[in-house]
N, C-alpha and C. Protein backbone atom coordinates (compact mmCIF):
# COMPACT_ATOMS: atom_id res chain seq x y z
N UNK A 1 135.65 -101.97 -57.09
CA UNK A 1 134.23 -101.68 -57.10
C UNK A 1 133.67 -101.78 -58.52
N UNK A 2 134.37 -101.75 -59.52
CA UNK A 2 133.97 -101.71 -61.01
C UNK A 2 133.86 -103.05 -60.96
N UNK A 3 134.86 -103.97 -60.74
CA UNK A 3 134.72 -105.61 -60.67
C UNK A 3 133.53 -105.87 -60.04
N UNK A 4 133.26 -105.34 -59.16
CA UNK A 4 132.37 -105.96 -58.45
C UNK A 4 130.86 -105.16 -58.69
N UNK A 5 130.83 -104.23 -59.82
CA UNK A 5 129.55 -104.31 -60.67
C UNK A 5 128.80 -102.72 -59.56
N UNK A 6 129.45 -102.22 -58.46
CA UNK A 6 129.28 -100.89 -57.87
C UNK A 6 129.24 -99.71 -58.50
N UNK A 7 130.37 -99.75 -59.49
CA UNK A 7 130.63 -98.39 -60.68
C UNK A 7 131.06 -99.14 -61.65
N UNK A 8 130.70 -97.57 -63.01
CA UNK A 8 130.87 -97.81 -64.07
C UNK A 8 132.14 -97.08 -64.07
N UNK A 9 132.89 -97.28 -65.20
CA UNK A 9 134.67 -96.42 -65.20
C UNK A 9 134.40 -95.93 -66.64
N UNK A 10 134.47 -94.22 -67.06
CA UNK A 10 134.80 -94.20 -67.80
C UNK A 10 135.92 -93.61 -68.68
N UNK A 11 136.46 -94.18 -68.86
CA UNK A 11 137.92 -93.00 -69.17
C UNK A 11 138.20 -92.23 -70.79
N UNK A 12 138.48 -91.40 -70.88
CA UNK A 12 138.40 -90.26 -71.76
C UNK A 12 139.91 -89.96 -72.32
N UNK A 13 140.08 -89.69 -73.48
CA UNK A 13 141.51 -89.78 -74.28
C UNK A 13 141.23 -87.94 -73.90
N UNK A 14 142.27 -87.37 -72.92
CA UNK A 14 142.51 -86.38 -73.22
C UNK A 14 143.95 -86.38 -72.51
N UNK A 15 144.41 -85.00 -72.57
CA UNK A 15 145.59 -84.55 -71.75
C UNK A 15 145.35 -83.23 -70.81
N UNK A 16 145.63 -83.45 -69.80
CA UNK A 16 145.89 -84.71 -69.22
C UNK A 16 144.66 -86.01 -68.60
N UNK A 17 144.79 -86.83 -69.08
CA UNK A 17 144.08 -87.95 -68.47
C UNK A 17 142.98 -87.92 -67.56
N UNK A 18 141.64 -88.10 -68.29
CA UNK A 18 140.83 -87.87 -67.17
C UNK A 18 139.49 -89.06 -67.18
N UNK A 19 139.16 -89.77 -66.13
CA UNK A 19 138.71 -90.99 -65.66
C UNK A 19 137.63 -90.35 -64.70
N UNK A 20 136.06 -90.81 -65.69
CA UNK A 20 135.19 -90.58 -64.35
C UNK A 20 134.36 -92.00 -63.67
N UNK A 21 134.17 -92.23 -62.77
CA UNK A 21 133.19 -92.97 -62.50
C UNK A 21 131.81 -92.90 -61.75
N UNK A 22 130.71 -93.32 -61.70
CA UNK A 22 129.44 -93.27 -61.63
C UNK A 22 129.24 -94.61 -61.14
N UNK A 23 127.96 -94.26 -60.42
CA UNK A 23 127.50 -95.73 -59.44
C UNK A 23 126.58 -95.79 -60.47
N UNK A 24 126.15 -97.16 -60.41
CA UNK A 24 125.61 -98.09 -61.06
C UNK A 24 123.99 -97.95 -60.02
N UNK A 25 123.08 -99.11 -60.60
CA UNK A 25 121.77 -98.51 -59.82
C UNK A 25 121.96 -99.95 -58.81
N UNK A 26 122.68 -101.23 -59.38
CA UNK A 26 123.31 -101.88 -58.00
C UNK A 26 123.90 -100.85 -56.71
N UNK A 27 124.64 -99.89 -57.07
CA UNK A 27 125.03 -99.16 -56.28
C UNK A 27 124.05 -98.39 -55.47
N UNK A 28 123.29 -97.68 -56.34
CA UNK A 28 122.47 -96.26 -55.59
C UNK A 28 121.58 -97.27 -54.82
N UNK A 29 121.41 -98.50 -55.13
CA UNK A 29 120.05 -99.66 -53.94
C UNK A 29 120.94 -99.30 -52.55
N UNK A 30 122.06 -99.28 -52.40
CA UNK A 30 123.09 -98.94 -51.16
C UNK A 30 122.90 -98.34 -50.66
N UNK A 31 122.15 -96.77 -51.10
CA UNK A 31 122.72 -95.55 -50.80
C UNK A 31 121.70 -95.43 -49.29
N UNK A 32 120.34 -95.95 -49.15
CA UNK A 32 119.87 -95.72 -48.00
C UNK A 32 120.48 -96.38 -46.43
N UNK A 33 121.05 -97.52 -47.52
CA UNK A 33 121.56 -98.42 -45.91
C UNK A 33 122.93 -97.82 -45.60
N UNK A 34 123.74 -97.04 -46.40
CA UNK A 34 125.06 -96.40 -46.01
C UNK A 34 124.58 -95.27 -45.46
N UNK A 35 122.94 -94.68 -45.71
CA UNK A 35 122.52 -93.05 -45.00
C UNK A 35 122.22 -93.82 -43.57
N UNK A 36 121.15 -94.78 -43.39
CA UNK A 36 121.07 -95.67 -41.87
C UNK A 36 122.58 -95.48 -41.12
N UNK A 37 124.05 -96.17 -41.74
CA UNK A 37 125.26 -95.95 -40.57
C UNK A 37 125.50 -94.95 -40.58
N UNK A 38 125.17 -93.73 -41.46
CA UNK A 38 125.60 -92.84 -41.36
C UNK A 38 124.48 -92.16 -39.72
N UNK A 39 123.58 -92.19 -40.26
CA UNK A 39 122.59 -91.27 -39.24
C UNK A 39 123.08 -92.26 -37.61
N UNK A 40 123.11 -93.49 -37.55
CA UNK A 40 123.89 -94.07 -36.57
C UNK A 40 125.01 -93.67 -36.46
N UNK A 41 126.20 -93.25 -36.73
CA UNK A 41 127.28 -92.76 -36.60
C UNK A 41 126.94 -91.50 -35.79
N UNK A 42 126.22 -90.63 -36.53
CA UNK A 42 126.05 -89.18 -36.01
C UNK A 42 125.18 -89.25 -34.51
N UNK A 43 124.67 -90.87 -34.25
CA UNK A 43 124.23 -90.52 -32.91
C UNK A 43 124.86 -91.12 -32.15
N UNK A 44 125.89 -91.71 -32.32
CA UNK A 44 126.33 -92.81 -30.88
C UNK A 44 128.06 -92.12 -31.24
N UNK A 45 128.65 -91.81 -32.31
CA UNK A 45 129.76 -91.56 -32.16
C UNK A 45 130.39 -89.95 -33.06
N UNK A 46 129.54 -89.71 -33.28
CA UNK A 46 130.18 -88.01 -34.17
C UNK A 46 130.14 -87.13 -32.99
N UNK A 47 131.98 -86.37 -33.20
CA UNK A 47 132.21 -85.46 -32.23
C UNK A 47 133.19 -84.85 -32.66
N UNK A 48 133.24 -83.58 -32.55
CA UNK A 48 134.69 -82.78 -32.96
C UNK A 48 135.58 -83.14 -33.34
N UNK A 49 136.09 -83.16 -34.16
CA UNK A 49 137.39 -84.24 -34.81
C UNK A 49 138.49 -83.73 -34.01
N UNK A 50 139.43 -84.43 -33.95
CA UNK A 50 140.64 -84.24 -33.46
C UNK A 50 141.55 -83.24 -34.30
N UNK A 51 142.47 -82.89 -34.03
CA UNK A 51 142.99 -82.02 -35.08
C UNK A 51 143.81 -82.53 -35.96
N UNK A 52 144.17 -83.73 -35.64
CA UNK A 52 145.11 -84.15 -36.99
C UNK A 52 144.36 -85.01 -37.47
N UNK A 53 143.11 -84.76 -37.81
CA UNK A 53 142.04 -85.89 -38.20
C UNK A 53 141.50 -85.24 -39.52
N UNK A 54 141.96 -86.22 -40.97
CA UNK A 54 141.45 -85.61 -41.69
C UNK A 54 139.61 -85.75 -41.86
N UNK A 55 139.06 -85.09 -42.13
CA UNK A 55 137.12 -84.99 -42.63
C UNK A 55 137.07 -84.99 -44.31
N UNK A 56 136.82 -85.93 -44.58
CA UNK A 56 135.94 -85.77 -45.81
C UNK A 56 134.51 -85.40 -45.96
N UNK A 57 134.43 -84.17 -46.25
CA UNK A 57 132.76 -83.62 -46.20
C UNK A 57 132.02 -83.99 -47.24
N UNK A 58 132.80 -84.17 -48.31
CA UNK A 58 132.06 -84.76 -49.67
C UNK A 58 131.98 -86.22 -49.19
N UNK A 59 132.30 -86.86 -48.46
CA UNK A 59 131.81 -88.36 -48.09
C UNK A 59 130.54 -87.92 -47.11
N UNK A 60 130.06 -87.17 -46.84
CA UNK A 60 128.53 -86.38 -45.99
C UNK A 60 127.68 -86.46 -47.19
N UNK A 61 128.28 -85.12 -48.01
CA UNK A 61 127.59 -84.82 -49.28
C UNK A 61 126.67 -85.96 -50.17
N UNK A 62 127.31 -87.18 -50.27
CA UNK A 62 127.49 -88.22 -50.99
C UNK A 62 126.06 -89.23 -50.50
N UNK A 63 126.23 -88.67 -49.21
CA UNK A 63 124.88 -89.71 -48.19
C UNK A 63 123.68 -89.34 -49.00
N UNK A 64 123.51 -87.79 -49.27
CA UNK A 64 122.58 -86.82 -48.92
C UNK A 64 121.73 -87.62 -49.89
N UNK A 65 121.35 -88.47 -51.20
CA UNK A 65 120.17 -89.15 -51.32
C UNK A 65 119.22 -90.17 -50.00
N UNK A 66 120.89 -90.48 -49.18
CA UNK A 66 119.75 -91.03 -48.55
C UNK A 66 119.52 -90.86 -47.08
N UNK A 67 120.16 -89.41 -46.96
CA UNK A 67 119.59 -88.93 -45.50
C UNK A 67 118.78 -87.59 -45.65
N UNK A 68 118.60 -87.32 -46.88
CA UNK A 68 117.57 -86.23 -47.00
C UNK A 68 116.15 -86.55 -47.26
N UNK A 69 115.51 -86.29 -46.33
CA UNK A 69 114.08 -86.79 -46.58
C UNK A 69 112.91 -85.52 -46.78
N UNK A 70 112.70 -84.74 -47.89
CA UNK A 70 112.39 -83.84 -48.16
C UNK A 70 110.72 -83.94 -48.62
N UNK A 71 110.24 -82.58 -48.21
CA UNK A 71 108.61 -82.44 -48.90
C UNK A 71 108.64 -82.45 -50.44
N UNK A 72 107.36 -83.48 -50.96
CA UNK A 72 107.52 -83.22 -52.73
C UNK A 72 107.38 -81.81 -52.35
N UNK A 73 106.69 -80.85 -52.23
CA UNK A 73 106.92 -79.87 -52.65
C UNK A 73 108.37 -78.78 -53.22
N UNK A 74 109.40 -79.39 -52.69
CA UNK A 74 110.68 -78.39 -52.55
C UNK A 74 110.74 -79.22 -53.52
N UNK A 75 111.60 -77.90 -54.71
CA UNK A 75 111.96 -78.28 -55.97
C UNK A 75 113.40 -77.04 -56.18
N UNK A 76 114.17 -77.77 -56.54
CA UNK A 76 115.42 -76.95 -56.84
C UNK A 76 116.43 -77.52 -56.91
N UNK A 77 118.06 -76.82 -56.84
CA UNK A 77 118.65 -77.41 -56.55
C UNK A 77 119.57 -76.38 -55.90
N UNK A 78 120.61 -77.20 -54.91
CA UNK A 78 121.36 -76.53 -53.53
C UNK A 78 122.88 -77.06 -54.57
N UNK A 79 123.44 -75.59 -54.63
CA UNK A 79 124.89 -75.81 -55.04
C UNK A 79 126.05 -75.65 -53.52
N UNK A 80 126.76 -76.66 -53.21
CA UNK A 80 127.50 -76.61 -52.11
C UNK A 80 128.72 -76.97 -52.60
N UNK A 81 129.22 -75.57 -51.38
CA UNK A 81 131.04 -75.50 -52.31
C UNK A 81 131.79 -75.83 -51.10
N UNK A 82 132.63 -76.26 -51.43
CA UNK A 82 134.01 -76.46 -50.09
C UNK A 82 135.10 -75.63 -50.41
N UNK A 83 135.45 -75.01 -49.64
CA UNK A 83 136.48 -73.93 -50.54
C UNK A 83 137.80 -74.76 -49.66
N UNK A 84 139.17 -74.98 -50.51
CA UNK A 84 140.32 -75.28 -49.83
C UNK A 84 141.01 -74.19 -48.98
N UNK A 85 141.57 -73.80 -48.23
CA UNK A 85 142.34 -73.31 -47.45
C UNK A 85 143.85 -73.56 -47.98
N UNK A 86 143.61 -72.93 -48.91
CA UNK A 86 145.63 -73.50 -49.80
C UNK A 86 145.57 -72.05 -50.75
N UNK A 87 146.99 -72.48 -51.15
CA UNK A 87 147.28 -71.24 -52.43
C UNK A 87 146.51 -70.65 -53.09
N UNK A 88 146.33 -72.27 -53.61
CA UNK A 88 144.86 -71.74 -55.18
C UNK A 88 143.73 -71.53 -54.84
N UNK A 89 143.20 -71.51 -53.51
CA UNK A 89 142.09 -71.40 -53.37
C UNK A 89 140.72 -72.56 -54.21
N UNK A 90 141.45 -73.68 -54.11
CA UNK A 90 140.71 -74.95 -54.70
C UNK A 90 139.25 -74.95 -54.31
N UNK A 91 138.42 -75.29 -54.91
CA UNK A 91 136.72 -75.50 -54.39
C UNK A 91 137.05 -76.82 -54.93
N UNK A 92 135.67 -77.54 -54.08
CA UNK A 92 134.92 -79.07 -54.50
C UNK A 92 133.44 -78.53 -54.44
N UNK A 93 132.93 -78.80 -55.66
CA UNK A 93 131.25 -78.43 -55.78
C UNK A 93 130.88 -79.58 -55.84
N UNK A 94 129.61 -79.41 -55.17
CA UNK A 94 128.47 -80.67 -55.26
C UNK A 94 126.84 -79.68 -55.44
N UNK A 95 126.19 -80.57 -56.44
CA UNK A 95 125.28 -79.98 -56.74
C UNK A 95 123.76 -81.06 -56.12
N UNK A 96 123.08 -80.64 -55.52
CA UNK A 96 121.88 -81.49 -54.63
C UNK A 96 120.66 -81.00 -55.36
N UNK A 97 120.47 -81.81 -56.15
CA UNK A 97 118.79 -81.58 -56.70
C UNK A 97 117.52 -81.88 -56.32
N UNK A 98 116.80 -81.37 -55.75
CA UNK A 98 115.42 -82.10 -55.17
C UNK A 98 114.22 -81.93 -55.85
N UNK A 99 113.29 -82.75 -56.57
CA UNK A 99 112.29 -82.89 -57.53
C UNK A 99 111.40 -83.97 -57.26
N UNK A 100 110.15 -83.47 -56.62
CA UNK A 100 108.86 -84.37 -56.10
C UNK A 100 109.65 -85.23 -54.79
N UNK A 101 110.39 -84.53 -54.41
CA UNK A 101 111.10 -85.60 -52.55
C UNK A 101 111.99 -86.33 -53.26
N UNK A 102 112.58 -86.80 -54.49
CA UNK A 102 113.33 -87.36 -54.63
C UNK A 102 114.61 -86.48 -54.54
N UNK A 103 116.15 -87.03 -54.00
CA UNK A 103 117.39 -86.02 -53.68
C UNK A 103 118.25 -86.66 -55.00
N UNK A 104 118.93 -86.37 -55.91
CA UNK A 104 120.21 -86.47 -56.61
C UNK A 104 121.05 -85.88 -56.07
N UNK A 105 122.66 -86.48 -56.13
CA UNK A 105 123.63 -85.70 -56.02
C UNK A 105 124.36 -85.95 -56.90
N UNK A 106 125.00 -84.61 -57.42
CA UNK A 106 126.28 -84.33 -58.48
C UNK A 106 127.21 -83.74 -58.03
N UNK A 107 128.73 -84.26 -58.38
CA UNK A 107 130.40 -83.52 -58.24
C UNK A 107 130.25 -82.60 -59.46
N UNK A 108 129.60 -81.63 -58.98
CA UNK A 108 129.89 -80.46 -60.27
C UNK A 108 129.37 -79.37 -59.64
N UNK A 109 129.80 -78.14 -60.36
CA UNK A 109 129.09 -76.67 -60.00
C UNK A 109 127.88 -76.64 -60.93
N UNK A 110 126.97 -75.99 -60.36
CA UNK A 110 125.73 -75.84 -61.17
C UNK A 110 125.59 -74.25 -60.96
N UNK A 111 126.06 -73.66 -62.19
CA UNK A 111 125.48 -71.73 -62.27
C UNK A 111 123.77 -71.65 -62.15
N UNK A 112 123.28 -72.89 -62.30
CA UNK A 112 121.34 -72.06 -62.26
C UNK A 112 120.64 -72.83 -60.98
N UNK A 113 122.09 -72.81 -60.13
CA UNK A 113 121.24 -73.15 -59.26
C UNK A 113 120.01 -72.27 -58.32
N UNK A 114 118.95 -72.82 -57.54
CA UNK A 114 118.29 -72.14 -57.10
C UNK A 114 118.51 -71.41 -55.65
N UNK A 115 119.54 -72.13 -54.89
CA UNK A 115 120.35 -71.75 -53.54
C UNK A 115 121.91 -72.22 -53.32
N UNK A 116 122.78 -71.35 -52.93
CA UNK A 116 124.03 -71.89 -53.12
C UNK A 116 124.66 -71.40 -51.50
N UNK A 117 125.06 -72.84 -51.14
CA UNK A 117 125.76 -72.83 -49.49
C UNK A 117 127.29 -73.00 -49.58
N UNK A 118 127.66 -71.92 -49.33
CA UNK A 118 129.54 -71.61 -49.34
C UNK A 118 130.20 -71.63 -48.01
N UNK A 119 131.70 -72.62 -47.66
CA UNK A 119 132.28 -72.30 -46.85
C UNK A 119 133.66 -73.37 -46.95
N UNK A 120 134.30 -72.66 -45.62
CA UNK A 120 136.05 -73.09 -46.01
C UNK A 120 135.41 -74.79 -45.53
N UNK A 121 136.13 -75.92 -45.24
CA UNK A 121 136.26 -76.92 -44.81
C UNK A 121 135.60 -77.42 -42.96
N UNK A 122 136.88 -75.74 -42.70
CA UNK A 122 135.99 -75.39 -40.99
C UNK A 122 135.05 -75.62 -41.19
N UNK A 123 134.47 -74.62 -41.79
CA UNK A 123 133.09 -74.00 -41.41
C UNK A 123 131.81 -75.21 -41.72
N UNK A 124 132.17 -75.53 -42.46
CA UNK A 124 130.90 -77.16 -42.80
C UNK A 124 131.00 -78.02 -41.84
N UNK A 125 132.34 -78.06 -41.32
CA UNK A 125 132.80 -78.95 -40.48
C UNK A 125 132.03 -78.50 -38.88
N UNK A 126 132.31 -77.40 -38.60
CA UNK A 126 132.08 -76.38 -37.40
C UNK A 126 129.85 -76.69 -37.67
N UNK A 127 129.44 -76.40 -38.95
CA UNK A 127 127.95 -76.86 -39.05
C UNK A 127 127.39 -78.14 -39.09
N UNK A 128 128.52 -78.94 -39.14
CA UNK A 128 127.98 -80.39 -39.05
C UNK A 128 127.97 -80.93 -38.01
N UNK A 129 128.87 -80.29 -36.93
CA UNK A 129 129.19 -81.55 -35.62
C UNK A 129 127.86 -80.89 -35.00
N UNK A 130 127.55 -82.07 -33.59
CA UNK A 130 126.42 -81.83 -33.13
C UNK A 130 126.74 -80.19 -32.41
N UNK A 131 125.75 -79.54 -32.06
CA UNK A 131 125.72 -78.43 -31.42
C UNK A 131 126.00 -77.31 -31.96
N UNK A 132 126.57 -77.87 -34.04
CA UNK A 132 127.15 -76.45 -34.52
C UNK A 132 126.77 -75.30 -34.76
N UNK A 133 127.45 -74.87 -35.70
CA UNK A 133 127.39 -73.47 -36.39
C UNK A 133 127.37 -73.16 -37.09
N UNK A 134 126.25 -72.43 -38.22
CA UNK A 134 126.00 -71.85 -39.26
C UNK A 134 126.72 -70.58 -39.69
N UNK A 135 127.42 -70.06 -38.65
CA UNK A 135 128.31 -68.58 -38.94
C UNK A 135 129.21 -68.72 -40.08
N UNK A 136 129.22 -69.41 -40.31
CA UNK A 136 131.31 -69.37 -41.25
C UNK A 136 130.36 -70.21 -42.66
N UNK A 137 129.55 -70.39 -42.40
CA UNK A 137 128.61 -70.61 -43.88
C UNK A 137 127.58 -69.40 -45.00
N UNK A 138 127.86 -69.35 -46.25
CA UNK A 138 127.45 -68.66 -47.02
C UNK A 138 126.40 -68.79 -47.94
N UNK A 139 125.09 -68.45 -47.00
CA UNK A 139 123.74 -68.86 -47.89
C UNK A 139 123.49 -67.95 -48.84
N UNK A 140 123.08 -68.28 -50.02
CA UNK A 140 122.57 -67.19 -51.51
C UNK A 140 121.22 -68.01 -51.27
N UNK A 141 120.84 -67.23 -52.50
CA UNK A 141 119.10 -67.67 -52.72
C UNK A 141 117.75 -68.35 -51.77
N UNK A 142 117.26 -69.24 -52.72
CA UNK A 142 116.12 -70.06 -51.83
C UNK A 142 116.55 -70.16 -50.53
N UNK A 143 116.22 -69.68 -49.44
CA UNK A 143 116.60 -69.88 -48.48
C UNK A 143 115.83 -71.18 -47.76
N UNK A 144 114.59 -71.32 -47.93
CA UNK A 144 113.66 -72.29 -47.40
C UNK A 144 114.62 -74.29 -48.05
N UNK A 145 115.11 -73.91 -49.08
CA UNK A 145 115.37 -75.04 -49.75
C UNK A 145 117.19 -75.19 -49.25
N UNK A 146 117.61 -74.57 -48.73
CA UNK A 146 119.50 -74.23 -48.40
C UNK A 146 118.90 -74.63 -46.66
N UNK A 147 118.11 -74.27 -46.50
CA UNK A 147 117.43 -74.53 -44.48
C UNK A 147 117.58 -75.85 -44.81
N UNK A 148 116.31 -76.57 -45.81
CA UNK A 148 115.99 -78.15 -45.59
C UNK A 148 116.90 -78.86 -45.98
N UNK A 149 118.40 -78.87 -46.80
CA UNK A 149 119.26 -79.55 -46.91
C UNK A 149 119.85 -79.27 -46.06
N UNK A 150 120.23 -77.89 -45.49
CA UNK A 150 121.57 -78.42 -44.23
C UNK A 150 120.61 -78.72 -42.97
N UNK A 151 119.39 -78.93 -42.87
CA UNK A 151 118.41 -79.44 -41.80
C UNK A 151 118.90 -81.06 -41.95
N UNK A 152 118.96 -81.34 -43.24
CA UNK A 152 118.89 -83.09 -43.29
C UNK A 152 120.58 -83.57 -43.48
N UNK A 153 121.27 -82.77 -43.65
CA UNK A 153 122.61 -83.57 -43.23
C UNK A 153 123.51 -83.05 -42.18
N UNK A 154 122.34 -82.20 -41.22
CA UNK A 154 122.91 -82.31 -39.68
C UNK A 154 122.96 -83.40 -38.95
N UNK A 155 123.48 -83.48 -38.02
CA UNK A 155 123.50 -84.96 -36.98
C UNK A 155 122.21 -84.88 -36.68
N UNK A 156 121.75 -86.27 -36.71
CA UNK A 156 120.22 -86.26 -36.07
C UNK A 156 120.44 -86.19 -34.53
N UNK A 157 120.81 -86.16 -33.67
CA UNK A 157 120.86 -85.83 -32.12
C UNK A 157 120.80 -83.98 -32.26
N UNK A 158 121.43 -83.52 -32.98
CA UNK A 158 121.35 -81.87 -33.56
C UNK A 158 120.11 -81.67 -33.61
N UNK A 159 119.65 -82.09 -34.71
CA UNK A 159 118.35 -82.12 -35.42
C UNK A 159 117.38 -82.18 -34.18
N UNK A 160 117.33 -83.09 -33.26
CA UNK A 160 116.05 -83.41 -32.11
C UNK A 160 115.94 -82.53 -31.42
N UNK A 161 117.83 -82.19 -30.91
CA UNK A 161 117.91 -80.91 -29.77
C UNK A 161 117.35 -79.74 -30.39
N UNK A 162 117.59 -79.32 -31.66
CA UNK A 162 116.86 -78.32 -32.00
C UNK A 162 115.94 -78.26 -31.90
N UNK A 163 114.89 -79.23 -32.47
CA UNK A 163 113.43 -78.86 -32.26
C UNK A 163 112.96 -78.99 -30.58
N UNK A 164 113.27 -79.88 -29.64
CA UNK A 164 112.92 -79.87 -28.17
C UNK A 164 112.85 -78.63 -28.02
């Protein structure tokens, strides 16, 4: 993907070894037509995963510029954690910024954020499939602004049944 001009690579002299990469704005032109299969996915084929089926939720996370379609008005940003289910108790943070309807997303924790949505792997998982559940999720703050992001990376068949 670096060859092919998608990401930039940048790698860093430390110990141990650490390599980040970033999409390019060739890349982010993508990001709506990968949110389109995505929102198609969630209506013709998203369903309870199987159990030996791994979920990447940060591949959800990742859409969210271009399946969040937000009022300029909402301004903030939504810190969302994945907590591992292991020893160390591992998190993956993603930080969702929204400013005049435009969405950013960042792989990082953000301390000032304005709303922060916590839960194990289940539980995002258990709020994402159609028909889910918000129980096993941990809303802080803005609540109006933590509603309209997990409003926009629910399944849209979710999304309709709810409002009907």
């Amino acid at each position: 993907m670096v060859a092919d001009g998608l990401l930039t690579r940048q790698r860093y002299r430390e110990v141990p070894p650490r390599v980040d990469y970033e999409l390019t704005e060739r890349a982010r032109d993508l990001i709506p037509v990968l949110a389109a299969l995505a929102v198609w996915g969630y209506e013709w084929s998203w369903n309870e995963p199987r159990r030996s089926e791994a979920i990447d939720i940060g591949a959800i996370f990742r859409l969210a510029p271009g399946l969040l379609s937000l009022p300029r008005s909402l301004r903030g940003t939504v810190e969302l954690t994945v907590v591992q289910r292991s020893k160390d108790g591992e998190t993956r943070q993603y930080a969702v910024t929204v400013r005049r309807g435009e969405v950013t997303l960042a792989e990082r924790a953000e301390p000032e954020a304005s709303s922060t949505i916590s839960g194990t792997e289940r539980a995002w998982i258990d709020a994402l499939v159609p028909e889910g559940t918000r129980k096993g999720l941990e809303i802080g703050g803005d609540a109006r602004l933590a509603t309209a992001v997990l409003d926009g990376l629910m399944p849209v068949a979710t999304r309709v049944s709810a409002v009907a």
